[in-house]
N, C-alpha and C. Protein backbone atom coordinates (compact mmCIF):
# COMPACT_ATOMS: atom_id res chain seq x y z
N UNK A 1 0.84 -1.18 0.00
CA UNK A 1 0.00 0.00 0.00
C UNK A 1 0.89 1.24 0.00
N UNK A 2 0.96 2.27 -0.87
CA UNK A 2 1.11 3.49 -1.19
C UNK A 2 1.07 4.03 0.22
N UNK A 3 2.36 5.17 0.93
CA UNK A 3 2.57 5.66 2.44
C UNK A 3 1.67 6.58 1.80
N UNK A 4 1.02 7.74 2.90
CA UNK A 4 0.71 8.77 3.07
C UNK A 4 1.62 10.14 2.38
N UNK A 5 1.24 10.62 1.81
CA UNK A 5 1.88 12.23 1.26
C UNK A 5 1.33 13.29 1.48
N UNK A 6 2.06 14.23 2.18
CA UNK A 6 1.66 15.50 2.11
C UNK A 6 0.78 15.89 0.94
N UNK A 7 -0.36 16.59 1.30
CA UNK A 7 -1.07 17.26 0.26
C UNK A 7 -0.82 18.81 0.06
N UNK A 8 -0.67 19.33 -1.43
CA UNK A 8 -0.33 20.82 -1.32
C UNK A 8 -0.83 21.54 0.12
N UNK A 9 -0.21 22.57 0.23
CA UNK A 9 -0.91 23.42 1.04
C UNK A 9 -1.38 22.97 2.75
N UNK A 10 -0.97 21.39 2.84
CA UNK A 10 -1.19 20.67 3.95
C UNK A 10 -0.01 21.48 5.46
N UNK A 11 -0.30 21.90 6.66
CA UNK A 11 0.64 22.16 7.87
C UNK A 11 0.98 20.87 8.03
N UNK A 12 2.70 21.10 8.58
CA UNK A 12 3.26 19.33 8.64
C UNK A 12 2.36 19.12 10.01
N UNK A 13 1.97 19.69 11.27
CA UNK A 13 0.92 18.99 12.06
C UNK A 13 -0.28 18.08 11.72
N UNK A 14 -0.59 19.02 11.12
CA UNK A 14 -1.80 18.58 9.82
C UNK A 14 -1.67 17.29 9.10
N UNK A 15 -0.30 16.84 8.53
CA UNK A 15 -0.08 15.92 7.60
C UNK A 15 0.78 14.70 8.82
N UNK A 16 1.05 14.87 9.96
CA UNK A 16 1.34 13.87 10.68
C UNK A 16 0.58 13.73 11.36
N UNK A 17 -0.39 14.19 12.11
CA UNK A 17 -1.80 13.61 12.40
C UNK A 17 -2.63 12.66 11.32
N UNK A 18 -2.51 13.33 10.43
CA UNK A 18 -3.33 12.42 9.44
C UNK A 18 -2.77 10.96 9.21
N UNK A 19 -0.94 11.33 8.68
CA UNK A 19 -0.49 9.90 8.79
C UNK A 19 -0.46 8.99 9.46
N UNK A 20 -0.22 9.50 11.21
CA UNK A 20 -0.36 8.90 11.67
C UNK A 20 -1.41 7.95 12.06
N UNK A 21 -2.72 8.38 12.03
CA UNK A 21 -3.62 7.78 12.18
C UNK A 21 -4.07 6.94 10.64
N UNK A 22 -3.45 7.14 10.26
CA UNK A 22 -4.01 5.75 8.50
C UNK A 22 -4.00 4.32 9.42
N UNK A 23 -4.82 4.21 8.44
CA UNK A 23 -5.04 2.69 8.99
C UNK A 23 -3.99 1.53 8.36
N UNK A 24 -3.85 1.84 7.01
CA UNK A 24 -2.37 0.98 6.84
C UNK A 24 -0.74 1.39 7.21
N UNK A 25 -0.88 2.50 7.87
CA UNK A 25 0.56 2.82 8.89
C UNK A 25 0.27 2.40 10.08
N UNK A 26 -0.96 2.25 10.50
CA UNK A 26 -0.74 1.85 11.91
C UNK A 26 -0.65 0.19 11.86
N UNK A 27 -1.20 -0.30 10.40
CA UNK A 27 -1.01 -2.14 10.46
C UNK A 27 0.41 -2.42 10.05
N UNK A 28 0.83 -1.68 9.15
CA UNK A 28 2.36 -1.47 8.47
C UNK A 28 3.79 -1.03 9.45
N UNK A 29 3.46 0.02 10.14
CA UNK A 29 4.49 0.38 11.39
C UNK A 29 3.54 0.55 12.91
N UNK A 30 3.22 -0.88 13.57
CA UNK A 30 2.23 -0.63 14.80
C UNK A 30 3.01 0.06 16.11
N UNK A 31 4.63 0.08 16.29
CA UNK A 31 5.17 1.23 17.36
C UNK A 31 5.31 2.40 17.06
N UNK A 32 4.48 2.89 17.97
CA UNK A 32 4.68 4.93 17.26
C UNK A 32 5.50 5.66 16.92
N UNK A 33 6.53 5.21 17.73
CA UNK A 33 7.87 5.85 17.28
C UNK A 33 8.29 5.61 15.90
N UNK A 34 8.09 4.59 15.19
CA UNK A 34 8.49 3.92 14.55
C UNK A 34 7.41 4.56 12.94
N UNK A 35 6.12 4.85 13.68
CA UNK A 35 5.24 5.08 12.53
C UNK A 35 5.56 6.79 11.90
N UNK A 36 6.08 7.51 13.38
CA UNK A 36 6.51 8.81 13.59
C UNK A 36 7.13 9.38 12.87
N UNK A 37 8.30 8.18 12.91
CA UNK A 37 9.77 8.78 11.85
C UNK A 37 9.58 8.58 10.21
N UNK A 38 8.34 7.28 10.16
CA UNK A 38 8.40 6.92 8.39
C UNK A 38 7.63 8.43 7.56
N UNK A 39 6.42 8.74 9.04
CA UNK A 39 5.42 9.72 8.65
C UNK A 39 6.38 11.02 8.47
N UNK A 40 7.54 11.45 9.51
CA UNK A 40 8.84 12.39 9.33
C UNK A 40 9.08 12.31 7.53
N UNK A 41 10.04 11.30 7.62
CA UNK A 41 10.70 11.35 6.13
C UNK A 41 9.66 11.37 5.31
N UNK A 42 8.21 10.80 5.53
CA UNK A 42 7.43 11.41 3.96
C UNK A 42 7.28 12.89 4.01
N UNK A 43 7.13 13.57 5.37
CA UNK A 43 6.88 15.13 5.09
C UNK A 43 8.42 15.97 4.49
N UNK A 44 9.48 15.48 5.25
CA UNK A 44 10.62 16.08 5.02
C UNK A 44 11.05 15.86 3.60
N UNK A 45 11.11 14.30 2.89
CA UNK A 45 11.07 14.05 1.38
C UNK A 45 10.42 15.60 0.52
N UNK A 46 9.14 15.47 0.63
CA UNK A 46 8.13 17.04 0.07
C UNK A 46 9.04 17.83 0.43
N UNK A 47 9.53 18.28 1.70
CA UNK A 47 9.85 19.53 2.42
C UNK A 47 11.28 20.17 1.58
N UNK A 48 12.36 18.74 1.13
CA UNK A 48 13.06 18.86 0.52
C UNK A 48 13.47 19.06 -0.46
N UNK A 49 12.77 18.92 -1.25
CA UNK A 49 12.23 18.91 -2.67
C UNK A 49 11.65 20.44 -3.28
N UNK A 50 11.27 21.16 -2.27
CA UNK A 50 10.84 22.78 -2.12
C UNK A 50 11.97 23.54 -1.79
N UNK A 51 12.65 23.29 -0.81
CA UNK A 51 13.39 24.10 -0.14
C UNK A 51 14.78 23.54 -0.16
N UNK A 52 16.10 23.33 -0.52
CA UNK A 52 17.49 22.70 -0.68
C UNK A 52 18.11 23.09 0.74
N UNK A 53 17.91 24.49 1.36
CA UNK A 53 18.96 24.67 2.86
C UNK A 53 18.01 23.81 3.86
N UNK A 54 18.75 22.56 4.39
CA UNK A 54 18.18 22.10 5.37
C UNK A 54 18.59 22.21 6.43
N UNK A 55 20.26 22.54 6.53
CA UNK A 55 20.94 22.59 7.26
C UNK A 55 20.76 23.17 8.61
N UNK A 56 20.98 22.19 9.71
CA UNK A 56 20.53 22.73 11.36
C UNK A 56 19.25 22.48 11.30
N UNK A 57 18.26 21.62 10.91
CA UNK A 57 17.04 20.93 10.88
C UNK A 57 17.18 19.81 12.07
N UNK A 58 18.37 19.12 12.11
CA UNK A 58 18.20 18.34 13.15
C UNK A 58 17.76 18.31 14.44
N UNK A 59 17.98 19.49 15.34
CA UNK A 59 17.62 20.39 16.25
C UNK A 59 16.08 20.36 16.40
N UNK A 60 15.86 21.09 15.55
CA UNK A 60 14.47 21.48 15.44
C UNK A 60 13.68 20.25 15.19
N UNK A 61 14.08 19.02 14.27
CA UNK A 61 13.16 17.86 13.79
C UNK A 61 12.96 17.03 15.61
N UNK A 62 13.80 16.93 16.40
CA UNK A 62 13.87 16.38 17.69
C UNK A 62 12.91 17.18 18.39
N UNK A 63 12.55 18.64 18.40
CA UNK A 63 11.69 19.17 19.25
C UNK A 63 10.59 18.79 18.67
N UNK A 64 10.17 18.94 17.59
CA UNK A 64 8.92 18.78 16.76
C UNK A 64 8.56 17.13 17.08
N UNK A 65 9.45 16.41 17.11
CA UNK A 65 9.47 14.86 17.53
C UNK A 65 9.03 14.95 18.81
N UNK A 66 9.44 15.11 19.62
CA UNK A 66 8.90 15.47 21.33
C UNK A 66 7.68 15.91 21.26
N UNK A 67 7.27 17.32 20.97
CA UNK A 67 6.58 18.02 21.02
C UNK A 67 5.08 16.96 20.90
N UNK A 68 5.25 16.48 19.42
CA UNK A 68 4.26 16.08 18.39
C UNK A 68 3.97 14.77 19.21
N UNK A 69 4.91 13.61 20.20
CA UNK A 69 4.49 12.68 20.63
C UNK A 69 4.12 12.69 22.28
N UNK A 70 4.54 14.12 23.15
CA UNK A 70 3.70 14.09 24.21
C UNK A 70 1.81 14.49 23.52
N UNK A 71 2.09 15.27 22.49
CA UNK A 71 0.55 15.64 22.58
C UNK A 71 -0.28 14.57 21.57
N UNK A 72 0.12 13.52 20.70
CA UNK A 72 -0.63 12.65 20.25
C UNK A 72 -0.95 11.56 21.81
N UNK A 73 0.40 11.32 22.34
CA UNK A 73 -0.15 10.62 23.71
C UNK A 73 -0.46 10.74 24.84
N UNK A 74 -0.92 12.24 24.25
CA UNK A 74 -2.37 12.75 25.57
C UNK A 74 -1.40 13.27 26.72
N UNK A 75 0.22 13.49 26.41
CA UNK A 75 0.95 14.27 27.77
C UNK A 75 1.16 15.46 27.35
């Protein structure tokens, strides 16, 4: 089954909520962490593809990682 893709105009909150909750990512990658990072690289793939300076993203992709998995698991 075809992953999830950003849709034009989609907020990456927006587009990892959505991924996350598909029903063939959650049968395909069932640990969150795990579903987190595939749902990551499909937004960042798009993200990259727009924009070439990524540089010092790492930083920021770890807060957004935190951030994004206390509040999907309700902390």
């Amino acid at each position: 089954m075809p992953l999830p893709k950003p849709i034009q105009a989609e907020e990456e909150e927006l587009f990892l909520t959505r991924c996350m909750s598909d029903k063939v990512m959650i049968e395909e990658f069932p640990k969150l962490e795990q579903r987190f990072a595939v749902c990551k690289i499909q937004w960042d793939a798009v993200e990259d593809e727009e924009e070439e300076d990524t540089e010092g993203n790492e930083e920021d992709a770890l807060k957004k990682l935190v951030a994004f998995l206390e509040r999907y698991k309700g902390g």
